[in-house]
N, C-alpha and C. Protein backbone atom coordinates (compact mmCIF):
# COMPACT_ATOMS: atom_id res chain seq x y z
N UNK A 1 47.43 7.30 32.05
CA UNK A 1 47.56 8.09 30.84
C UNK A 1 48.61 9.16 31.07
N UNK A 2 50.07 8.94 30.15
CA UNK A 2 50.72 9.70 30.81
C UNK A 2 50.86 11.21 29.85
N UNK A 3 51.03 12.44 30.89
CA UNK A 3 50.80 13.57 30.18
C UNK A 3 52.08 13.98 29.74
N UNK A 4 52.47 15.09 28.56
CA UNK A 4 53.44 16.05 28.71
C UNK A 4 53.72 16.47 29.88
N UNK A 5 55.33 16.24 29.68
CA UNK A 5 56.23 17.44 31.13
C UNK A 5 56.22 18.71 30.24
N UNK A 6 56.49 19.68 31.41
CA UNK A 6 56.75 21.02 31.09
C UNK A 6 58.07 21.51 30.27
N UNK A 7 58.29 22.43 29.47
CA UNK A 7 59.59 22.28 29.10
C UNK A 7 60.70 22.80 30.03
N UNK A 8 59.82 23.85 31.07
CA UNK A 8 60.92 24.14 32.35
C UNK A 8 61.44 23.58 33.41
N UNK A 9 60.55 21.91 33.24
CA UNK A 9 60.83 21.21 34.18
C UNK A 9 61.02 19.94 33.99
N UNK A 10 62.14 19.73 32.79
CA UNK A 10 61.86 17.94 32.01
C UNK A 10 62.60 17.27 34.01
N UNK A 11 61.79 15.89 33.33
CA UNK A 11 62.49 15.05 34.52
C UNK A 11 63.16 13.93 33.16
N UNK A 12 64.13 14.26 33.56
CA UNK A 12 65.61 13.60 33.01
C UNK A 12 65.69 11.68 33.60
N UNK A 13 64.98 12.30 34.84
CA UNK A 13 65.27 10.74 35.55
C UNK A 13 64.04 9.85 36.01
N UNK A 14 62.46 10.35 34.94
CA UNK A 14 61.74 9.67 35.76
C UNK A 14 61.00 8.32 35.81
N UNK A 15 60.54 7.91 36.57
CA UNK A 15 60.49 6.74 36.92
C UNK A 15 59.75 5.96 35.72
N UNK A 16 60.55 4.42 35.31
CA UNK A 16 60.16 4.01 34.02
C UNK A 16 58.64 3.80 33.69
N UNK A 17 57.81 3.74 35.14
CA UNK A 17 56.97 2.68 35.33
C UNK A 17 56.01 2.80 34.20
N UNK A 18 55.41 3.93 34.71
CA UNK A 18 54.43 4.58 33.24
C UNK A 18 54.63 4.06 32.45
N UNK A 19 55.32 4.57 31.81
CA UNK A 19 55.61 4.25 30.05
C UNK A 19 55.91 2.85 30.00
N UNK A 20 56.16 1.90 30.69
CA UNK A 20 56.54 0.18 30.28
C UNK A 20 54.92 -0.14 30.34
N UNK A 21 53.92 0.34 31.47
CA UNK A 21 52.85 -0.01 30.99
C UNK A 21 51.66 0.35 29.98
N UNK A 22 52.35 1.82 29.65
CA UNK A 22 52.15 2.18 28.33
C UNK A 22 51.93 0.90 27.14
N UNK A 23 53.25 0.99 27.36
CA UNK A 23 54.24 -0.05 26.36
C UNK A 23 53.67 -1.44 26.21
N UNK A 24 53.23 -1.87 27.48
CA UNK A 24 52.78 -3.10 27.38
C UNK A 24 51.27 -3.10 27.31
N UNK A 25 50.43 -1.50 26.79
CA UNK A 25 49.36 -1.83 26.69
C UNK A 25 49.12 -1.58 25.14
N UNK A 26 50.32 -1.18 24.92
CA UNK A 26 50.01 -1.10 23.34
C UNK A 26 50.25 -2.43 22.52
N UNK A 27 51.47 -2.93 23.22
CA UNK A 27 51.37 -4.92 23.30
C UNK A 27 50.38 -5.74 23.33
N UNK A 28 49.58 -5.56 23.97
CA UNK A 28 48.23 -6.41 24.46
C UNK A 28 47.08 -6.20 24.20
N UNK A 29 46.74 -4.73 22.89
CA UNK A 29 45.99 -4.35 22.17
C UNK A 29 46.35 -5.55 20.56
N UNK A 30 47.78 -5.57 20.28
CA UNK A 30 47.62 -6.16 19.15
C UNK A 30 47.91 -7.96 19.37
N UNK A 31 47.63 -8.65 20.49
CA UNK A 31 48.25 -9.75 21.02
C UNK A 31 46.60 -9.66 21.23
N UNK A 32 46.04 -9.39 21.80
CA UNK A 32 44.71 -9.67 21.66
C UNK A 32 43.76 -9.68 20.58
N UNK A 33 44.05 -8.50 19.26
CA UNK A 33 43.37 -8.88 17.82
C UNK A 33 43.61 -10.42 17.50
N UNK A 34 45.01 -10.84 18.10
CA UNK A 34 45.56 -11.76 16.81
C UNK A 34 44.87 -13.17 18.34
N UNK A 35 44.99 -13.46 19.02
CA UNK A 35 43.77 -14.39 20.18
C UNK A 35 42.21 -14.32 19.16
N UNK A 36 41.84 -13.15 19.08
CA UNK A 36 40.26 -13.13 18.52
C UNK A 36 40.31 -13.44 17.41
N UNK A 37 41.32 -13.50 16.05
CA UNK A 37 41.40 -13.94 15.12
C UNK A 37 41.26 -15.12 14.86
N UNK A 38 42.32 -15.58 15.81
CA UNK A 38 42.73 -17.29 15.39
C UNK A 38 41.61 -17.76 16.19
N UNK A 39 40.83 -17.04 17.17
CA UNK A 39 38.90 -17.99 17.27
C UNK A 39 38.55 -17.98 16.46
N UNK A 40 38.60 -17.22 15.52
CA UNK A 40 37.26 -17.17 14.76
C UNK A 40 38.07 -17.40 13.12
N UNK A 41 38.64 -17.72 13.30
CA UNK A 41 39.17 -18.42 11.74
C UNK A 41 39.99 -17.32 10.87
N UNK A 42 40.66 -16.45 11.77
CA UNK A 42 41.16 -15.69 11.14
C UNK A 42 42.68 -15.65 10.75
N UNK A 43 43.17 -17.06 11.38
CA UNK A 43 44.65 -17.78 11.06
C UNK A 43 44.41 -19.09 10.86
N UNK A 44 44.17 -18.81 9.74
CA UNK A 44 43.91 -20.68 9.47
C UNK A 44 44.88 -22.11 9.73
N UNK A 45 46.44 -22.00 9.62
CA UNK A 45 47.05 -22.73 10.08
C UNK A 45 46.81 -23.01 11.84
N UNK A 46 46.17 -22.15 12.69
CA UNK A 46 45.88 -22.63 13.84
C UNK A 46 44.56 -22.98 13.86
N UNK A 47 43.89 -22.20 13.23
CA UNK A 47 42.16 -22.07 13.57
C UNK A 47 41.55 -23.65 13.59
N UNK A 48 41.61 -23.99 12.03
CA UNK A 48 41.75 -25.50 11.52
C UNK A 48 41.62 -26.61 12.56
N UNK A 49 42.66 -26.36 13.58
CA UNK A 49 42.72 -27.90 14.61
C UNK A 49 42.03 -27.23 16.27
N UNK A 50 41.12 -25.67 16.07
CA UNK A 50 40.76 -25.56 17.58
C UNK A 50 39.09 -26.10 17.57
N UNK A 51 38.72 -26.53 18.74
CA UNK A 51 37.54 -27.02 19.01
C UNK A 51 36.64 -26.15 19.34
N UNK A 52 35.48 -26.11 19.55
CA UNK A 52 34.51 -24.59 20.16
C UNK A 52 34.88 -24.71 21.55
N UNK A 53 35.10 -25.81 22.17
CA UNK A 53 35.38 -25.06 23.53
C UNK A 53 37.22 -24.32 23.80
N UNK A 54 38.04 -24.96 22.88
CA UNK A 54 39.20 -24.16 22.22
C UNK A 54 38.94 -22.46 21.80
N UNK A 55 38.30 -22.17 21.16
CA UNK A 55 37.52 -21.35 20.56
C UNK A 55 37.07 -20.15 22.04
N UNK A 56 35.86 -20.36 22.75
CA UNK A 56 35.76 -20.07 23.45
C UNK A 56 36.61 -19.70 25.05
N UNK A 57 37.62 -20.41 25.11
CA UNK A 57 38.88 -20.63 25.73
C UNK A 57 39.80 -19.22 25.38
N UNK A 58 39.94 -19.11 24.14
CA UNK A 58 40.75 -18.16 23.44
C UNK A 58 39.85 -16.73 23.53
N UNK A 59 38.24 -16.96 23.35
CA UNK A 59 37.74 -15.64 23.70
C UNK A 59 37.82 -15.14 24.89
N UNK A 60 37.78 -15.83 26.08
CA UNK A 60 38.09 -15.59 27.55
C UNK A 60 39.15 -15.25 27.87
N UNK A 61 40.28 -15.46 27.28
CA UNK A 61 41.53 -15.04 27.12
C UNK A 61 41.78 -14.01 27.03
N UNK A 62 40.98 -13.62 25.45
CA UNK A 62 41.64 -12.20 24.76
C UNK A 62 40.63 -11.52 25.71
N UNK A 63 39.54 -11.52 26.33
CA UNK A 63 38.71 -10.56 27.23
C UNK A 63 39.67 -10.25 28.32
N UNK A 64 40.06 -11.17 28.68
CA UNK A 64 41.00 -10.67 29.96
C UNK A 64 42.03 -9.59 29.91
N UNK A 65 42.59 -9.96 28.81
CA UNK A 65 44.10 -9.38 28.04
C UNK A 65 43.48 -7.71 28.16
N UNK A 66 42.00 -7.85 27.66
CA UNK A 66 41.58 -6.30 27.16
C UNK A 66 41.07 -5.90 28.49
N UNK A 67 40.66 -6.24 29.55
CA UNK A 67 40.16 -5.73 30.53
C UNK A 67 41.44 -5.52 31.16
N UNK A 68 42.96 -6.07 31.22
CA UNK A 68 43.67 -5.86 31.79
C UNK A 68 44.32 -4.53 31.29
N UNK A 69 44.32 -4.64 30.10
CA UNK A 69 45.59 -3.47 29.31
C UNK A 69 44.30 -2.16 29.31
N UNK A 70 42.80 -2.62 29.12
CA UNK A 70 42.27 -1.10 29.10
C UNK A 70 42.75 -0.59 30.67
N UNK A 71 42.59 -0.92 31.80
CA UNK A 71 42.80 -0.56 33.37
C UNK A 71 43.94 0.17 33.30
N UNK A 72 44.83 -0.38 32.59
CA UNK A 72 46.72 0.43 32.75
C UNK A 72 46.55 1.70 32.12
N UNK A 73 45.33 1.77 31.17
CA UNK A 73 44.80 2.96 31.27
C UNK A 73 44.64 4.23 32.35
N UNK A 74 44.23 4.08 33.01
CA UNK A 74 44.09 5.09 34.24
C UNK A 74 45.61 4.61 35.06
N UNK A 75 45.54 3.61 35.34
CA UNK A 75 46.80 3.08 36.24
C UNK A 75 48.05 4.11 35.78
N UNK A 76 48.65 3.91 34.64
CA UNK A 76 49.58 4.43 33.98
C UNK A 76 49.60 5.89 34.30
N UNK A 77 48.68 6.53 33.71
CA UNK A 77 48.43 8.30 34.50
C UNK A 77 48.61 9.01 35.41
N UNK A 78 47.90 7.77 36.23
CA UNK A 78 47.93 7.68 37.94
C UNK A 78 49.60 7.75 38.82
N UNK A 79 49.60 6.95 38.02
CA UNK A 79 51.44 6.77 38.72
C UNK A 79 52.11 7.99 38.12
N UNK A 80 51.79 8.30 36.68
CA UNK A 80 52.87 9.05 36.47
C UNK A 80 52.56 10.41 36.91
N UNK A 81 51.22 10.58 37.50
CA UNK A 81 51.33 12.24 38.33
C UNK A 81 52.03 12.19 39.62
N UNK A 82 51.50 10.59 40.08
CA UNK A 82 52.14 10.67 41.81
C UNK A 82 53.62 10.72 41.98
N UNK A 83 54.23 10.36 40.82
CA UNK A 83 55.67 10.43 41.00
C UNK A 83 56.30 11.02 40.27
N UNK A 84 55.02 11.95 39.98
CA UNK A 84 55.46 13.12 38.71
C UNK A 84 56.79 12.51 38.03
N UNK A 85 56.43 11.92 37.07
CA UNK A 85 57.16 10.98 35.98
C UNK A 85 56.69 10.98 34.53
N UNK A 86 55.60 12.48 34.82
CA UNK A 86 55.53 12.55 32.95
C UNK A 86 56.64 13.10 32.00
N UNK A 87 56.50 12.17 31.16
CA UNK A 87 57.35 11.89 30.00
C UNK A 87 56.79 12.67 28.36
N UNK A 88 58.00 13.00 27.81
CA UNK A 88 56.91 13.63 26.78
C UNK A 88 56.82 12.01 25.79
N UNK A 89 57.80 11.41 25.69
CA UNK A 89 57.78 10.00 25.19
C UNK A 89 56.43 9.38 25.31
N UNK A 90 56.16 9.48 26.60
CA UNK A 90 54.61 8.91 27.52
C UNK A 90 53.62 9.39 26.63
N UNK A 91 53.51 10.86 26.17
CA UNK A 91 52.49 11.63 25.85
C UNK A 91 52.48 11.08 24.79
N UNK A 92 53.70 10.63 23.86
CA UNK A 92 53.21 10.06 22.64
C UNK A 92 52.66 8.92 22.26
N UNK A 93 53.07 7.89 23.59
CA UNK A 93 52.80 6.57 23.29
C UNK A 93 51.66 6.48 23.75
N UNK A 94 51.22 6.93 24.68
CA UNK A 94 49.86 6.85 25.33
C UNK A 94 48.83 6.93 24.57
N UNK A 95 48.29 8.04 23.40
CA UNK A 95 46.88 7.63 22.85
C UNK A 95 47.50 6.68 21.75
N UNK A 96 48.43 6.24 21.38
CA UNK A 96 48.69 5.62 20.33
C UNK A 96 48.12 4.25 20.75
N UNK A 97 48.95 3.92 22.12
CA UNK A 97 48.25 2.65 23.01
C UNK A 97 46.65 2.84 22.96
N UNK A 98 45.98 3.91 23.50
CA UNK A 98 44.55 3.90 23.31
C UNK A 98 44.21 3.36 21.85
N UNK A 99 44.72 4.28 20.55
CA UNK A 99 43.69 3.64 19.34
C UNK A 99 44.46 2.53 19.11
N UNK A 100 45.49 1.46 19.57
CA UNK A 100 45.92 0.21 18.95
C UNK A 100 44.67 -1.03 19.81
N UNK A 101 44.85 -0.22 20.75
CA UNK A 101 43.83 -1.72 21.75
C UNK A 101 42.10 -0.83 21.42
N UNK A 102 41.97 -0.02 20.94
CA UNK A 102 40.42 0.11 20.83
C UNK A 102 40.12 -0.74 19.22
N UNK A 103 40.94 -0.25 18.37
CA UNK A 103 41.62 -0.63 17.12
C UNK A 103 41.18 -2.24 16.97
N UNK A 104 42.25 -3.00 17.63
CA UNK A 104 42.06 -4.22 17.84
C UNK A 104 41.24 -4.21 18.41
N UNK A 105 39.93 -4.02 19.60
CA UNK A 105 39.15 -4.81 19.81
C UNK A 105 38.02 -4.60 18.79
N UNK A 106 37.64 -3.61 17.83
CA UNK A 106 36.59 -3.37 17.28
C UNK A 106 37.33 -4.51 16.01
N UNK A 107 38.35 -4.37 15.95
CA UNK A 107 38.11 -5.38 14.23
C UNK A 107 38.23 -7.14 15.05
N UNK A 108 38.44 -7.27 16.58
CA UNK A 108 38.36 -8.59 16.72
C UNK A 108 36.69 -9.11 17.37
N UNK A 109 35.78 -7.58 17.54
CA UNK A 109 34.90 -8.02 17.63
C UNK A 109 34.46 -8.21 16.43
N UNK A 110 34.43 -7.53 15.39
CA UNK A 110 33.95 -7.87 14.10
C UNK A 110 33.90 -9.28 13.31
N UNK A 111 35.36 -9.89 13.51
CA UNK A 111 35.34 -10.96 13.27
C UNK A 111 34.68 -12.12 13.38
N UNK A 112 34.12 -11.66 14.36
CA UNK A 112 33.13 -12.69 14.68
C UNK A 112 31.92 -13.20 13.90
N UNK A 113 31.24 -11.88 12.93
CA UNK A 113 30.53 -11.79 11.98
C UNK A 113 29.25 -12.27 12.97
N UNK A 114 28.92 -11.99 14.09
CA UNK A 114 27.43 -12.38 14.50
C UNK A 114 27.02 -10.75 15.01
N UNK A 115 27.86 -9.60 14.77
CA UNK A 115 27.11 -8.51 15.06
C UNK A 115 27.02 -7.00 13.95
N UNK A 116 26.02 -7.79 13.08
CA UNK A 116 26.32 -6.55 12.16
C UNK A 116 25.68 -5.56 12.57
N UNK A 117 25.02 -5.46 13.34
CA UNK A 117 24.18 -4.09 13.97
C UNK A 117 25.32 -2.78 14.60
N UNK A 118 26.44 -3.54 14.95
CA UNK A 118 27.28 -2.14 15.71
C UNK A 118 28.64 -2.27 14.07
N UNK A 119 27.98 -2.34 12.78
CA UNK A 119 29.19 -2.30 12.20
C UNK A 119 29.74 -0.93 11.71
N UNK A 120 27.98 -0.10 11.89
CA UNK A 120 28.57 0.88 11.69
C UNK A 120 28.88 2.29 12.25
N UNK A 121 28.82 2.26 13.91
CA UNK A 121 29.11 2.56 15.02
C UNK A 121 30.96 2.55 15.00
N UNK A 122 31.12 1.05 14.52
CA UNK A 122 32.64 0.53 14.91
C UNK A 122 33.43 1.21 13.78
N UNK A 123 32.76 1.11 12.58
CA UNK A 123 33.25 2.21 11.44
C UNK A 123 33.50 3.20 12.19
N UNK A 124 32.28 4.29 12.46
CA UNK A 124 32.53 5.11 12.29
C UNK A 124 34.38 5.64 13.64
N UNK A 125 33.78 4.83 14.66
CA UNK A 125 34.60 4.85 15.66
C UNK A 125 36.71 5.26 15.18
N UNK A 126 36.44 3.90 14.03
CA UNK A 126 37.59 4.12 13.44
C UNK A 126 38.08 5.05 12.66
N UNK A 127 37.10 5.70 11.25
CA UNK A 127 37.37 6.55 10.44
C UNK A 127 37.79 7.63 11.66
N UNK A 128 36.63 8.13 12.76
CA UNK A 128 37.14 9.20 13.60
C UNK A 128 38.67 9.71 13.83
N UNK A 129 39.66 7.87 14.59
CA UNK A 129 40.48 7.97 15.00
C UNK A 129 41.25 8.36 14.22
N UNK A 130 41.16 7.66 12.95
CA UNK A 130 42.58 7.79 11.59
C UNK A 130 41.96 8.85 11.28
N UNK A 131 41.43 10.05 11.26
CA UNK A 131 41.20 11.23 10.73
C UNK A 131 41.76 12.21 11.72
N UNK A 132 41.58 12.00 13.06
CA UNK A 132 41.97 12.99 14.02
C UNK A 132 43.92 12.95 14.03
N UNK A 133 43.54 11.63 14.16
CA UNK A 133 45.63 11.18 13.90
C UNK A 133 46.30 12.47 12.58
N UNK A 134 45.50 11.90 11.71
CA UNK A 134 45.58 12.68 9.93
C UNK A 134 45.95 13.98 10.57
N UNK A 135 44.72 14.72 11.36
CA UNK A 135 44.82 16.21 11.67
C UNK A 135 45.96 16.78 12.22
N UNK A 136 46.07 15.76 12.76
CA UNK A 136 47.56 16.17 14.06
C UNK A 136 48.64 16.35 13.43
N UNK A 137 48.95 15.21 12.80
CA UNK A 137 50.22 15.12 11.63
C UNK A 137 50.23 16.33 10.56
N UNK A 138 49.10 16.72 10.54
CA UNK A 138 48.75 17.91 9.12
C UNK A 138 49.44 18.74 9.51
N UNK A 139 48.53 19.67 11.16
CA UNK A 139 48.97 20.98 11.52
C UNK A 139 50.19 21.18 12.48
N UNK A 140 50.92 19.56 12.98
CA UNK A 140 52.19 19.93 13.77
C UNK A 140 53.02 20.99 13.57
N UNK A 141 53.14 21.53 14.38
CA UNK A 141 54.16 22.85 14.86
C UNK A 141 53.72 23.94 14.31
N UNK A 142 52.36 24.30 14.10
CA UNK A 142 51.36 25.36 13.54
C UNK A 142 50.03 25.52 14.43
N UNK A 143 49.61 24.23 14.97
CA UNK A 143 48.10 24.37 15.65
C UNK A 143 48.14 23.57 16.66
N UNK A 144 48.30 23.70 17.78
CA UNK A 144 48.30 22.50 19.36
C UNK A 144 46.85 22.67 19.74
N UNK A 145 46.25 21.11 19.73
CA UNK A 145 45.50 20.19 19.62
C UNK A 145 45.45 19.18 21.12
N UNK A 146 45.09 20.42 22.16
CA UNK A 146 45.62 19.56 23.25
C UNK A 146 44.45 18.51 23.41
N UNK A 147 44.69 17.64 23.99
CA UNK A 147 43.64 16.80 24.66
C UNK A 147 42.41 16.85 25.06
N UNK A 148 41.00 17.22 24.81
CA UNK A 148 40.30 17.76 25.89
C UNK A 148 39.91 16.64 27.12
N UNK A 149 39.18 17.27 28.20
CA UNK A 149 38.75 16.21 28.70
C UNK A 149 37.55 15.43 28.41
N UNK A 150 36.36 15.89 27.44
CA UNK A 150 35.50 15.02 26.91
C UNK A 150 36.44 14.16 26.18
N UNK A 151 37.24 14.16 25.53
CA UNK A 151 37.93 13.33 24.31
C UNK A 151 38.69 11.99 25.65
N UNK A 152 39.02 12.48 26.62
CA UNK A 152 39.31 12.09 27.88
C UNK A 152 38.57 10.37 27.89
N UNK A 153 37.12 11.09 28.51
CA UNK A 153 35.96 10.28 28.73
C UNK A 153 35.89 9.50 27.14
N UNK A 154 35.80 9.91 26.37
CA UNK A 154 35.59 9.33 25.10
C UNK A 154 36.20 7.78 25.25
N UNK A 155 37.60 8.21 25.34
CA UNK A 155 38.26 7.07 25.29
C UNK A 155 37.69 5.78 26.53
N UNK A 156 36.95 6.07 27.65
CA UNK A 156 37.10 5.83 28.68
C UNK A 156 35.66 4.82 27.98
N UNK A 157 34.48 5.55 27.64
CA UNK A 157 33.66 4.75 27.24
C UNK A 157 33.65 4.28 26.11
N UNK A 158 34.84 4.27 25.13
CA UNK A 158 35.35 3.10 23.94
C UNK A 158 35.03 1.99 24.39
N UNK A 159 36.04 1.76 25.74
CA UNK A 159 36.45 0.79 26.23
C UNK A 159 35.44 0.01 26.98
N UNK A 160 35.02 0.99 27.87
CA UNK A 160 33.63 0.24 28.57
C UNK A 160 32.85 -0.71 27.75
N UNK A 161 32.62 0.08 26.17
CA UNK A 161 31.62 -0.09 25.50
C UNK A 161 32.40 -1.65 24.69
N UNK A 162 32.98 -1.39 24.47
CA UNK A 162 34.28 -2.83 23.66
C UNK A 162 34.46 -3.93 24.84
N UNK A 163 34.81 -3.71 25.85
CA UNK A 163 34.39 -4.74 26.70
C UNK A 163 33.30 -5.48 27.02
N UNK A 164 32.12 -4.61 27.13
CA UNK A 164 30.68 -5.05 26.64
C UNK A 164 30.83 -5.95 26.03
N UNK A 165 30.67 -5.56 24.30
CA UNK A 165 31.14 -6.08 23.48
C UNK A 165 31.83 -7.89 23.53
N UNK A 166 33.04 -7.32 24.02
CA UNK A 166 33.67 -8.78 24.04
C UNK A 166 32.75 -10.00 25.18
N UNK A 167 32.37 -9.17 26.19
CA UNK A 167 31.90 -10.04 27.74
C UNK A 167 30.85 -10.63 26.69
N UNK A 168 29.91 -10.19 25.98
CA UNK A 168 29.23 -10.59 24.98
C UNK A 168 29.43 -12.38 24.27
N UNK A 169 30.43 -11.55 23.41
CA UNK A 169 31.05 -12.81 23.02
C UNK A 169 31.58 -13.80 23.53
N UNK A 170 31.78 -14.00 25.07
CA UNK A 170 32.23 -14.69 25.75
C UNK A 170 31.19 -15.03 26.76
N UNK A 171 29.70 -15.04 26.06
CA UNK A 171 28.38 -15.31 27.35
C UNK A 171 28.55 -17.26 27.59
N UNK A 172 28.46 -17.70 26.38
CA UNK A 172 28.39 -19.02 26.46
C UNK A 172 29.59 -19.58 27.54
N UNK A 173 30.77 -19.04 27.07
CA UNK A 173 32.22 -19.68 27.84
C UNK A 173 32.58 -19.36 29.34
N UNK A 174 30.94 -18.10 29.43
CA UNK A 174 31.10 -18.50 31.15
C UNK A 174 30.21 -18.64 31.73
N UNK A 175 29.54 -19.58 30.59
CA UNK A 175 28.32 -20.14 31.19
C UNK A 175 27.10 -19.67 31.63
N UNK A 176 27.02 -18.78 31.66
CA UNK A 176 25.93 -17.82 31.90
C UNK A 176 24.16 -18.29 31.22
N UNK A 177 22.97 -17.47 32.07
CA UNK A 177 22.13 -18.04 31.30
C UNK A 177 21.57 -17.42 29.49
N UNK A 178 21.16 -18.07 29.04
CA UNK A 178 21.29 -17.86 27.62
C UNK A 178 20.10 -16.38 27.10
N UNK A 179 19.47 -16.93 28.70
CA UNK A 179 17.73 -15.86 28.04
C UNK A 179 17.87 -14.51 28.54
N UNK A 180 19.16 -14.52 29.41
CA UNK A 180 20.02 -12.86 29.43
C UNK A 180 20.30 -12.25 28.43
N UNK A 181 20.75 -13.15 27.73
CA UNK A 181 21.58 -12.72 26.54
C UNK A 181 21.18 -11.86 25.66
N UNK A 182 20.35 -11.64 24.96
CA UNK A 182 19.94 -10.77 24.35
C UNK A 182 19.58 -9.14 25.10
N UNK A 183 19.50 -9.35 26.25
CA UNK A 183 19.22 -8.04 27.27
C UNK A 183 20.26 -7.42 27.29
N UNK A 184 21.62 -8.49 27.49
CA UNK A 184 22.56 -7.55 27.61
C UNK A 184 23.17 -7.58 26.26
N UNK A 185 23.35 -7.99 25.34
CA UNK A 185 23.72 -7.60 24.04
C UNK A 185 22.99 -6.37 23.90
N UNK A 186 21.89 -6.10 23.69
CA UNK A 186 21.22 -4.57 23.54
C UNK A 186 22.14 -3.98 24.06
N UNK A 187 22.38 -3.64 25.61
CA UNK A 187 22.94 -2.92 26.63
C UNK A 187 24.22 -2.52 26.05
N UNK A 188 24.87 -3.53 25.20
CA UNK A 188 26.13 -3.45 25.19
C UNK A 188 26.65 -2.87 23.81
N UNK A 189 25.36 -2.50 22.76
CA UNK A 189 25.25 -1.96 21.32
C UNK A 189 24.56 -0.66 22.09
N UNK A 190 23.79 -0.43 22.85
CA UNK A 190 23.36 0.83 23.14
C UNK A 190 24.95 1.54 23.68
N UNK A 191 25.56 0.77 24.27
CA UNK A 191 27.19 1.95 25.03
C UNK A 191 28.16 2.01 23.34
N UNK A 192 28.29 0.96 22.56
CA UNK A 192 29.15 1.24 21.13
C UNK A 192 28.62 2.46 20.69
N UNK A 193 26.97 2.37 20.19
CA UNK A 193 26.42 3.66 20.03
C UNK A 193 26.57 4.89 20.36
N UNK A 194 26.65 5.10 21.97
CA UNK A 194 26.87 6.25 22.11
C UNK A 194 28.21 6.52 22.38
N UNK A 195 29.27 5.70 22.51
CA UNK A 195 30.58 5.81 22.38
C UNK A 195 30.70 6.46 21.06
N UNK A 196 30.20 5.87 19.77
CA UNK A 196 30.61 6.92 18.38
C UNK A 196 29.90 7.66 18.24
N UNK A 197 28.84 8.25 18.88
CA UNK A 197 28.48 9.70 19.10
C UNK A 197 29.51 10.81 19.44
N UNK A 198 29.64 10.39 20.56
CA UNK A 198 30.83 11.38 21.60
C UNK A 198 32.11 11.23 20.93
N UNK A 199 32.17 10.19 19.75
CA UNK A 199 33.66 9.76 19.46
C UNK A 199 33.99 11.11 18.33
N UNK A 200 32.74 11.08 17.69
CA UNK A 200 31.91 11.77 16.51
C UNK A 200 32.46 13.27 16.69
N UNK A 201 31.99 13.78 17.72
CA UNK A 201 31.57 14.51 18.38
C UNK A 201 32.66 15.44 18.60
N UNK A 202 33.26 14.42 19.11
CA UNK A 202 35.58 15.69 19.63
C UNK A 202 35.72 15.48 18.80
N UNK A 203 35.71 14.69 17.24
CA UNK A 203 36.48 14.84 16.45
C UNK A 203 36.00 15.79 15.90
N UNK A 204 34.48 16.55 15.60
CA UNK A 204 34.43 17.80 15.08
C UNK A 204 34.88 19.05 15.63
N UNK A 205 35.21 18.45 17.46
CA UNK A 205 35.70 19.41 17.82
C UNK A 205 37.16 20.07 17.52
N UNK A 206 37.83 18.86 17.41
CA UNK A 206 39.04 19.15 17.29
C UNK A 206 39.33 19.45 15.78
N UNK A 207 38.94 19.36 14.43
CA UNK A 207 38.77 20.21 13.41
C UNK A 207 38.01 21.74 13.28
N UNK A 208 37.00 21.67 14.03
CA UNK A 208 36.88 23.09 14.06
C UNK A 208 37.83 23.79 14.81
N UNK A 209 38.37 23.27 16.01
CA UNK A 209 39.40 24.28 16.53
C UNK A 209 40.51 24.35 15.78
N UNK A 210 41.03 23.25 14.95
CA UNK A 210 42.09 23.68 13.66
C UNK A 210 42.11 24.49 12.53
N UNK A 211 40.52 24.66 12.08
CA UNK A 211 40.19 25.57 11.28
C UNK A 211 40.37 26.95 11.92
N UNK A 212 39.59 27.03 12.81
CA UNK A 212 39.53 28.55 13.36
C UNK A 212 40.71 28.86 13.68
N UNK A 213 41.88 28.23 14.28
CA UNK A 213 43.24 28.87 14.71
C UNK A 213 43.93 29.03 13.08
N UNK A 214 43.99 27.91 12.30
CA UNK A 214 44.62 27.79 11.01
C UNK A 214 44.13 29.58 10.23
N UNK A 215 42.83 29.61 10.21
CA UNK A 215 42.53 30.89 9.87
C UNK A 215 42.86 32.19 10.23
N UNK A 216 43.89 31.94 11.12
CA UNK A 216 44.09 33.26 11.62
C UNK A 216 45.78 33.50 11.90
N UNK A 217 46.29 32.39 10.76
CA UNK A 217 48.02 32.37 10.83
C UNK A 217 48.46 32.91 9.71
């Protein structure tokens, strides 16, 4: 997750790495909606000729895609402190990458239409994001809205919780036994749950701290 540089200390020259995996995780957020789609009939010129084990093939896929691009998560951060290579570019692309691949996995778990119990968890998850985005854009260059670190973790157990999620949808295609299944489906609607709690949660934070500074300009 890469942070703002300082303005007394831009690095002019730093190392690309960060930000390409930025870049390529904001890639593999929407390359993975469109895998979970075309399982589940959501491109019909392909959907049409795949088989269920086609089907299932493609969910194992897009799980991977998302377990890979959520990891470049920390990875990305990681590198860019050790080689102190934050970018302010980084700072922008970075949660954008977070809500495109949380984004996509909540509307490609949806698709599936076998879990209406987290639909409105995954709502709310979303209204949060496009409202906090809204905020930012409102008060630019009037109210700084830094990051906190719960909002940090937030993001951290999106993902946990969306991977759940998908490993879910992908019980049959790895064979697994069937009379688990329901144990860990719970498990895995109990972490969505409290993911849009906490999601809930910074986003009131971060409007009340816009109000209270806004009030006093």
């Amino acid at each position: 997750m890469t942070m703002p540089q300082s303005d007394t200390a831009p690095h002019h020259h730093a190392n690309p790495i960060p930000n390409i995996l930025t870049g390529l995780r904001l890639a593999a957020g929407v390359v993975m909606f469109l895998i979970l789609a075309g399982a589940t009939g959501g491109i019909p010129i392909v959907s049409s000729y795949l088989s269920p084990e086609d089907q299932f093939g493609l969910y194992r896929v897009a799980f991977i895609i998302f377990v890979v691009a959520a990891t470049t998560d920390w990875i990305d951060g990681y590198l860019a402190r050790r080689w102190h290579a934050t970018t302010r570019w980084g700072a922008i692309l970075d949660p954008i990458a977070d809500k495109v691949l949380v984004t996509g996995a909540i509307l490609g778990v949806l698709t599936s239409g076998s879990v209406p119990q987290i639909a409105i968890p995954c709502g709310l998850i979303l209204f949060r994001e496009f409202a906090v985005s809204a905020l930012r854009e409102t008060v630019a260059g009037k109210v700084k809205l830094p990051v906190t670190l719960l909002a940090k973790w937030k993001t951290t157990l999106q993902l946990v919780a969306l991977g759940a999620q998908l490993f879910a949808r992908n019980w049959d295609g790895f064979g697994l036994e069937f009379e688990y299944y329901p144990y860990f489906q719970m498990f895995a609607d109990v972490l969505i749950w409290a993911a849009a709690i906490i999601t809930l949660w910074t986003g009131w934070q971060y409007f009340d701290k816009a109000r209270r500074k806004m009030a006093h300009l």
